[in-house]
Every structure is written in C-alpha cells, then in structure tokens.
Protein backbone atom coordinates (compact mmCIF):
# COMPACT_ATOMS: atom_id res chain seq x y z
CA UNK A 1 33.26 31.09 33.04
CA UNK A 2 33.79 28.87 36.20
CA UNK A 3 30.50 26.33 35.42
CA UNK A 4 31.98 22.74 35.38
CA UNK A 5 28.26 21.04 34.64
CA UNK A 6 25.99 22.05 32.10
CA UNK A 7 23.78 20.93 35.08
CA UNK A 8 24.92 23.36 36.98
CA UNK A 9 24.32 26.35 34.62
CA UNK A 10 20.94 24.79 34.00
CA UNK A 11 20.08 24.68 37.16
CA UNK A 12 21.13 28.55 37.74
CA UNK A 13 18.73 29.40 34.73
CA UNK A 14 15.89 27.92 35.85
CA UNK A 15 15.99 28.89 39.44
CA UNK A 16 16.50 32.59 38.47
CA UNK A 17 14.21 32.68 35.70
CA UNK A 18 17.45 33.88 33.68
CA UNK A 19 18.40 33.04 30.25
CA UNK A 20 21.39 30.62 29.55
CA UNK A 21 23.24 32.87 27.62
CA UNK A 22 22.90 35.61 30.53
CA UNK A 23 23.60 33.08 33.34
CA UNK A 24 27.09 32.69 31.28
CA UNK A 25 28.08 36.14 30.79
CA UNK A 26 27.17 36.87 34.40
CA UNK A 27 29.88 33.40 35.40
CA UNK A 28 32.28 35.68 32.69
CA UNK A 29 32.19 38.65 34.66
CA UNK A 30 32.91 37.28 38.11
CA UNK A 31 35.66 35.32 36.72
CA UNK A 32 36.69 37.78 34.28
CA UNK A 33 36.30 41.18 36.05
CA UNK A 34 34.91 42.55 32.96
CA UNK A 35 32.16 44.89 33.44
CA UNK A 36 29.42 43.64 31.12
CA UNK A 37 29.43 46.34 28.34
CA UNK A 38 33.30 44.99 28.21
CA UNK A 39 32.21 41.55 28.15
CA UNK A 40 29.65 42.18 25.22
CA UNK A 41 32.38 44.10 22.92
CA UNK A 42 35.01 41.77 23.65
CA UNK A 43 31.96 38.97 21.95
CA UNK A 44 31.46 41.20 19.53
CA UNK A 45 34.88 41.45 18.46
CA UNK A 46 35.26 38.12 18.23
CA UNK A 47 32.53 38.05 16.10
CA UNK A 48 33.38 40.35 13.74
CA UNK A 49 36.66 38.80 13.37
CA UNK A 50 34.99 35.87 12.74
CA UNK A 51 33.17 37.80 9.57
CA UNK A 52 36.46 39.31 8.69
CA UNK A 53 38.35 36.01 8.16
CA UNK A 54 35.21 34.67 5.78
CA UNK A 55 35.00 38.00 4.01
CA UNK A 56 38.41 37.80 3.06
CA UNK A 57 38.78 34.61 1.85
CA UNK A 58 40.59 33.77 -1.32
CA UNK A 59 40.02 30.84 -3.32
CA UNK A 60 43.73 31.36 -4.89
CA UNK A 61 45.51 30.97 -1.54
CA UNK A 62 47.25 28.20 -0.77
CA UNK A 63 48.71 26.49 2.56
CA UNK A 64 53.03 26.19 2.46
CA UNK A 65 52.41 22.94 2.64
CA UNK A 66 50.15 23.18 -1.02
CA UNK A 67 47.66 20.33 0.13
CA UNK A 68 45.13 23.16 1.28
CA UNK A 69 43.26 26.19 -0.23
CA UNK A 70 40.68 26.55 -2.54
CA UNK A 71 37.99 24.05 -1.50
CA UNK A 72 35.38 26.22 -0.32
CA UNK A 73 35.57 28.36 -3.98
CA UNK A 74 34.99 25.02 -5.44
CA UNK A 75 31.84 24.24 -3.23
CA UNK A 76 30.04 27.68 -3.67
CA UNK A 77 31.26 27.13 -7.17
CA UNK A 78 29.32 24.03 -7.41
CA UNK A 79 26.17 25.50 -5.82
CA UNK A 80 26.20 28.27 -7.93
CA UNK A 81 25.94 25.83 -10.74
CA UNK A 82 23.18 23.91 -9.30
CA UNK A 83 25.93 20.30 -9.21
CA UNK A 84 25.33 19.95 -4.99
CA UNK A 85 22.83 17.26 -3.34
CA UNK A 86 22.01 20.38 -1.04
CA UNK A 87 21.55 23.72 -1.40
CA UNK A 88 20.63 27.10 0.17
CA UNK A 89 21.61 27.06 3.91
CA UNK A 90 23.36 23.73 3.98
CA UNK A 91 25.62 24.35 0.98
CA UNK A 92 26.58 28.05 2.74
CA UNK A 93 27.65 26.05 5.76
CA UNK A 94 29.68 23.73 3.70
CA UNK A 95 31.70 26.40 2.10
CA UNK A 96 32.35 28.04 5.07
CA UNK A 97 33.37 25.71 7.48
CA UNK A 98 36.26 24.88 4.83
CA UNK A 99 36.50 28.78 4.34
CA UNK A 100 37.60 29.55 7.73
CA UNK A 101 39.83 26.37 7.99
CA UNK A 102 41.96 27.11 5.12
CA UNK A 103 42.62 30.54 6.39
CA UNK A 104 43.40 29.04 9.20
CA UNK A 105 45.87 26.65 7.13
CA UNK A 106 46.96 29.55 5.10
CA UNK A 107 48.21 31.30 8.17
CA UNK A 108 45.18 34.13 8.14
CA UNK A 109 43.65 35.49 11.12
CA UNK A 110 40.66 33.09 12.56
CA UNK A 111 38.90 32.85 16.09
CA UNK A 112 40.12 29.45 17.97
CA UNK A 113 36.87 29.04 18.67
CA UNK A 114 37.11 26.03 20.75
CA UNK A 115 40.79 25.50 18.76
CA UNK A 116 42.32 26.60 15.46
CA UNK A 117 41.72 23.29 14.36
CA UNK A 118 38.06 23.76 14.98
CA UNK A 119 37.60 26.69 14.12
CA UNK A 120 35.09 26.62 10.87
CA UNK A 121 32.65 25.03 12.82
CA UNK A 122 30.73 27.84 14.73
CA UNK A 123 30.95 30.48 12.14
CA UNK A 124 30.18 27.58 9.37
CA UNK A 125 26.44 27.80 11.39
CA UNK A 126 25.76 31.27 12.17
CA UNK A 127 27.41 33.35 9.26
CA UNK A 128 24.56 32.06 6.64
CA UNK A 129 21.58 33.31 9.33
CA UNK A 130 23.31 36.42 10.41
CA UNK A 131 24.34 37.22 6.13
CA UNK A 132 20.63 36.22 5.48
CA UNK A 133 19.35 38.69 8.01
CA UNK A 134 17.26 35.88 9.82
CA UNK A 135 19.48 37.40 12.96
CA UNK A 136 21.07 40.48 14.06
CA UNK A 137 24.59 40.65 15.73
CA UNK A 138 23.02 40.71 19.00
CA UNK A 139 21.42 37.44 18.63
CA UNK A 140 24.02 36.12 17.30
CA UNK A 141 26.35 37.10 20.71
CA UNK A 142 23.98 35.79 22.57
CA UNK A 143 24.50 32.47 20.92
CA UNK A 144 28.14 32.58 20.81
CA UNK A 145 27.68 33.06 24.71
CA UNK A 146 25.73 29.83 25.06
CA UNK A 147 28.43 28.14 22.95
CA UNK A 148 31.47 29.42 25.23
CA UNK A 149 29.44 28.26 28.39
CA UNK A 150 28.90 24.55 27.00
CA UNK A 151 32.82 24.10 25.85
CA UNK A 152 33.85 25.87 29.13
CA UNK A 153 32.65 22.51 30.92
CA UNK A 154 34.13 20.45 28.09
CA UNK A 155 37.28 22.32 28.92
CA UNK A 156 36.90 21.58 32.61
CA UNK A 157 35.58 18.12 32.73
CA UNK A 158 37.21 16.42 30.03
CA UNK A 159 39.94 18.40 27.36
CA UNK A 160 39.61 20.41 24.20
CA UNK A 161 42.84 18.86 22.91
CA UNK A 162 42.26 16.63 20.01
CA UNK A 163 38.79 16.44 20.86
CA UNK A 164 37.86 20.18 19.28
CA UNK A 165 36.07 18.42 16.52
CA UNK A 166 32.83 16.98 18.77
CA UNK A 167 33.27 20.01 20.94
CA UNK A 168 33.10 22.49 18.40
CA UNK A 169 30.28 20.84 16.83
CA UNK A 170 28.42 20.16 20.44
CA UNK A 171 29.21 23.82 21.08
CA UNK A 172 27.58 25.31 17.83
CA UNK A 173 24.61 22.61 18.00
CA UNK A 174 23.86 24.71 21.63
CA UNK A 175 24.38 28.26 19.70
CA UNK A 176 22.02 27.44 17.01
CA UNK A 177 18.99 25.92 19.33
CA UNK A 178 19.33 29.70 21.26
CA UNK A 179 19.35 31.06 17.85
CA UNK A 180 15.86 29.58 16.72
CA UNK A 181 14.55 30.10 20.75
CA UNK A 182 15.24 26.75 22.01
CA UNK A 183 15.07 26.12 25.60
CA UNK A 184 18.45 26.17 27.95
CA UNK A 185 16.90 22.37 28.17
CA UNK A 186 17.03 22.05 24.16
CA UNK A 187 19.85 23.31 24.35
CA UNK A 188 21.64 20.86 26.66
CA UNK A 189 20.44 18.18 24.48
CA UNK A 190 21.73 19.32 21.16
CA UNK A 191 24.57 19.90 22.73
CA UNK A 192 24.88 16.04 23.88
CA UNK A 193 23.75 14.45 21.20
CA UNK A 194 25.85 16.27 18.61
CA UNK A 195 28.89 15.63 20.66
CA UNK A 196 27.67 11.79 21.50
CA UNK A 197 27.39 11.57 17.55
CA UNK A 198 31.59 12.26 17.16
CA UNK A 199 32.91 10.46 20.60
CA UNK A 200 35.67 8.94 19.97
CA UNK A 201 36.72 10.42 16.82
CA UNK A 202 40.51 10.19 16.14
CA UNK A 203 42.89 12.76 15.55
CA UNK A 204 45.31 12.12 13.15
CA UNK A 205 46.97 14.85 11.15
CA UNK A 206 48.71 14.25 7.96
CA UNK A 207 52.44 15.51 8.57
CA UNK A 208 51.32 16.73 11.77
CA UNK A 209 49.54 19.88 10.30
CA UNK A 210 46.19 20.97 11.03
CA UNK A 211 45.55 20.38 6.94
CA UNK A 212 44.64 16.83 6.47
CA UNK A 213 42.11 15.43 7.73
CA UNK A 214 40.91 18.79 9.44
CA UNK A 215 39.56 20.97 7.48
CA UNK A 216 37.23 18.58 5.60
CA UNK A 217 36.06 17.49 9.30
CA UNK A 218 34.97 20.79 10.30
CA UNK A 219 32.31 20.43 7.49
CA UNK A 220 31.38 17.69 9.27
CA UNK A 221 31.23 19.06 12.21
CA UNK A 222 29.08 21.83 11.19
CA UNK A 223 26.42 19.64 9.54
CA UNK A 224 26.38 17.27 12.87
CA UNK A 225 25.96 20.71 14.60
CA UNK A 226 22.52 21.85 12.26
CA UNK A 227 20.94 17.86 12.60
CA UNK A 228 21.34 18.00 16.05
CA UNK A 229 20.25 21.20 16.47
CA UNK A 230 16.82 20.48 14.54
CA UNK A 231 16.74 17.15 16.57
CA UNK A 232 16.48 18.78 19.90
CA UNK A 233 14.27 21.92 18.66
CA UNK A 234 11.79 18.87 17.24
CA UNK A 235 11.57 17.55 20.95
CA UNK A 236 14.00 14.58 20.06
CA UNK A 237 16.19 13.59 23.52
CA UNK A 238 19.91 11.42 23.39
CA UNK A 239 18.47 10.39 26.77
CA UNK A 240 22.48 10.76 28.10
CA UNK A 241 22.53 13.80 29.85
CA UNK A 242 25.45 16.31 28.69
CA UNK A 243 27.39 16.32 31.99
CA UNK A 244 27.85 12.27 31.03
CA UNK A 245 28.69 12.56 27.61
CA UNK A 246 31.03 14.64 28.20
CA UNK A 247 32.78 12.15 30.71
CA UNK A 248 32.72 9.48 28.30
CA UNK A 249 34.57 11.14 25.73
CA UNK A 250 37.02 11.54 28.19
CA UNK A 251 36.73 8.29 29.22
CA UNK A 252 37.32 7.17 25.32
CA UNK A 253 39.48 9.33 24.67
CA UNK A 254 41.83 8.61 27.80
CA UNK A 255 41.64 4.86 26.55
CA UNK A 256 42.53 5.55 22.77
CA UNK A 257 46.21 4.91 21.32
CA UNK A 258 48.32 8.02 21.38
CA UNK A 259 48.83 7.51 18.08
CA UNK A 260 45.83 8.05 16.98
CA UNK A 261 45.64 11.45 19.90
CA UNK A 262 47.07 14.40 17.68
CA UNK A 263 50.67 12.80 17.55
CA UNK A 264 50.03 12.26 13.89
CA UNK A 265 51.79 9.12 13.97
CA UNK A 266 48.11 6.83 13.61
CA UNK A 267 45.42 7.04 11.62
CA UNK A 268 45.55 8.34 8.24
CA UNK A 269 48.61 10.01 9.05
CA UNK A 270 50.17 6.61 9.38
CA UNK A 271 49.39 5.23 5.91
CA UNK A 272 51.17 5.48 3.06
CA UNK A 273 50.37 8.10 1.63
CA UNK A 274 49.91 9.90 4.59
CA UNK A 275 53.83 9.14 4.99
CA UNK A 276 54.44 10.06 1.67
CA UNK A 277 52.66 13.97 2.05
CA UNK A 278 55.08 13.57 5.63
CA UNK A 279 58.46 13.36 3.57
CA UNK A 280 56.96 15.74 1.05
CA UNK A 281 56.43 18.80 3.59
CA UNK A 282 59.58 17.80 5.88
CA UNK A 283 61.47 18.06 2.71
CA UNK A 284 60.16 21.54 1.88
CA UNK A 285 61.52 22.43 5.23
C-alpha cells in the first residue's frame, strides 16, 4: 500500500468514482504482486484469525508475569448481570478489546493489527456487528481494507511505534464509518478526529511488558474509535484534515521525553509501584 496521504487516496477515489476500500487493495496489489483473489484471502485470513483468538479466549489464563488475564470474563460477567453503565454493543466492545489483549499478554496467537500492543482495538469494533449478523465477512474485509490504507500513511508519515494506541483507534474509527456506508470523506474525518482525540498519549509500560497500562488502553481505544465514528457519520468535522494530524503526532511525539516513548522508564512505569511490579517480574526471571 504505497499511499503516503489520506489525501492522496481520497483524491484517487473520487476521481475514479472508486470506493476507498478498492482504491487500497488496488495500491496492495501493485505493491504487493498479489493477484486480487490472493489479496482478498490473505484479508480474510487475517480475519478469521482475528475470530479465532476471541473464540478461544479463556478467562482462567494468565500472563507469566500474573498481572494480566481474566478481565474481559469479568466485564461480560458484569453485563450479564446487568452491573455495567453500558450495555449491548458497547459492553461487547469492552470485553473484547481486553479479550484479544490478554491473549496477546498470555502469549496466544493475535493479528498486530497496527501492533501487538494494539491489537484489541479493531476486532474490539467489528467482532460485535459481524457476531450480530448486522455484517457479513465481506463487509467486514472491506473495512479492514480501509483501516490498513489509513495506518499505511500513519506508518509512512509519522511511526506506529509507541503511537499504536491513536492509530489503532484512528484506523478502526475509518473501518467502522465504511461499515455503516460512510463516505471515503467520513471516513477521513473519523479517522482524524479519533486519532486527534489520543495525540500525544504516552507510552509507558509497567516492567517494560505490553501488560500494564496496555491492555486497559485498547478499551479505550476502541470506544474513541465508535464516538468518532458516529461523530463523522452525524456530519460532525475536526476541521484538521488527517494528512495534518497525523504530522502533529509526530511532531508531539518527536518532542516527548524518551522516557515516557516505550522505554518504560516514565510514566506509570516510573512510579512506585510501577517499580515495585519491575523487581517483581525481573525477579521471576
């Protein structure tokens, strides 16, 4: 996918008449050499590995570390029961951003989907719709598309690195306005403002694993991804266009501490009992 401007892409789809999520599997293939039936299996794949990894979740499984497992049991738990603010759709997402973090903690297979440590984010969004039969596996491809094309030019204008969390969340924001039949447009804009909403968020990893604070963030970054996603199918704008969000992360980013840039040395890694969950895992070895 050789696109370094969502404007560029944009630009592509409305010139050819084309959809965004063909415009981006058509940059795969000349990059790629795929043939397209190639292309679309390979997306499929990754799909269903992405419904692999939540189907076999288990709420008993712990991290070696022990500080992660079991949190998304406890959250469909809690739905189940009626104990959650939300409910329905939101509470699914919840439980399954945390789902497919904690495998990814526990050492289970996941999709790196923009990065491990992201990587409960974009199946936190779609598994609910595609599980609730609102969408078929085709739609939801074509999403996943639009979602690869967006972090392709976060990848090439600015880094993925310690920045996963907005991406991620920008990313599946974009696959969920192509879901409901947003506009390449809409889908620009939920892409930049759900990334504008975590710019400048730190990365800081407790004992430098992706455990603490990560998992818990991809929740977050799953429910920035929905908001943002209704914002932009609503008509709302973030008035910064994507290309120049994405620059300013960078920008922030380039200007932040690298303590607080995946080092875990900053942050909440760097207080005290952040230190203290340190000397507990270095001294399991």
């Amino acid at each position: 996918m050789a696109y370094s401007s969502v404007k560029a892409m944009l630009n592509v789809s409305r010139q050819n008449n084309q959809p965004l999520w063909d415009v981006i599997l058509q940059s795969d293939l000349l990059e790629s050499g795929l043939t397209r039936p190639q292309s679309l299996a390979e997306m499929h794949h990754l799909w269903q590995v992405m419904v692999q990894t939540s189907d076999n979740y288990c709420g008993a499984d712990r991290s070696a570390s022990g500080f992660a497992g079991g949190d998304a049991a406890k959250v469909a738990e809690a739905e189940a029961r009626g104990q959650l603010l939300t409910g329905g759709y939101l509470a699914q997402v919840m439980a399954e951003a945390l789902k497919t973090a904690e495998c990814n903690a526990c050492m289970k297979r996941i999709v790196a989907a923009p990065t491990a440590g992201s990587c409960g984010v974009l199946p936190a969004v779609l598994l609910p719709l595609w599980r609730s039969g609102s969408y078929n596996e085709e739609a939801i491809c074509r999403a996943l598309y639009v979602s690869a094309g967006f972090g392709q030019v976060v990848a090439a204008r600015a880094t993925l690195a310690g920045a996963e969390g907005g991406a991620a969340s920008a990313m599946a924001a974009a696959a969920l306005v192509e879901l409901r039949g947003g506009t390449a447009e809409q889908c620009a804009e939920a892409f930049a403002m759900a990334l504008t909403n975590l710019e400048g968020l730190v990365c800081d990893p407790v004992a430098g694993l992706v455990e603490i604070p990560c998992i818990k963030r991809n929740v977050i970054g799953a429910m920035n991804a929905v908001s943002c996603a209704d914002m932009a199918l609503a008509g709302v704008v973030g008035h910064i266009p994507a290309d120049e969000v994405i620059d300013a992360m960078a920008e922030v980013g380039a200007a932040m501490s690298n303590d607080l840039r995946e080092t875990g040395i900053g942050g909440l890694a760097g207080t005290p009992t952040g230190k203290a969950i340190r000397d507990i895992v270095q001294m399991q070895g």
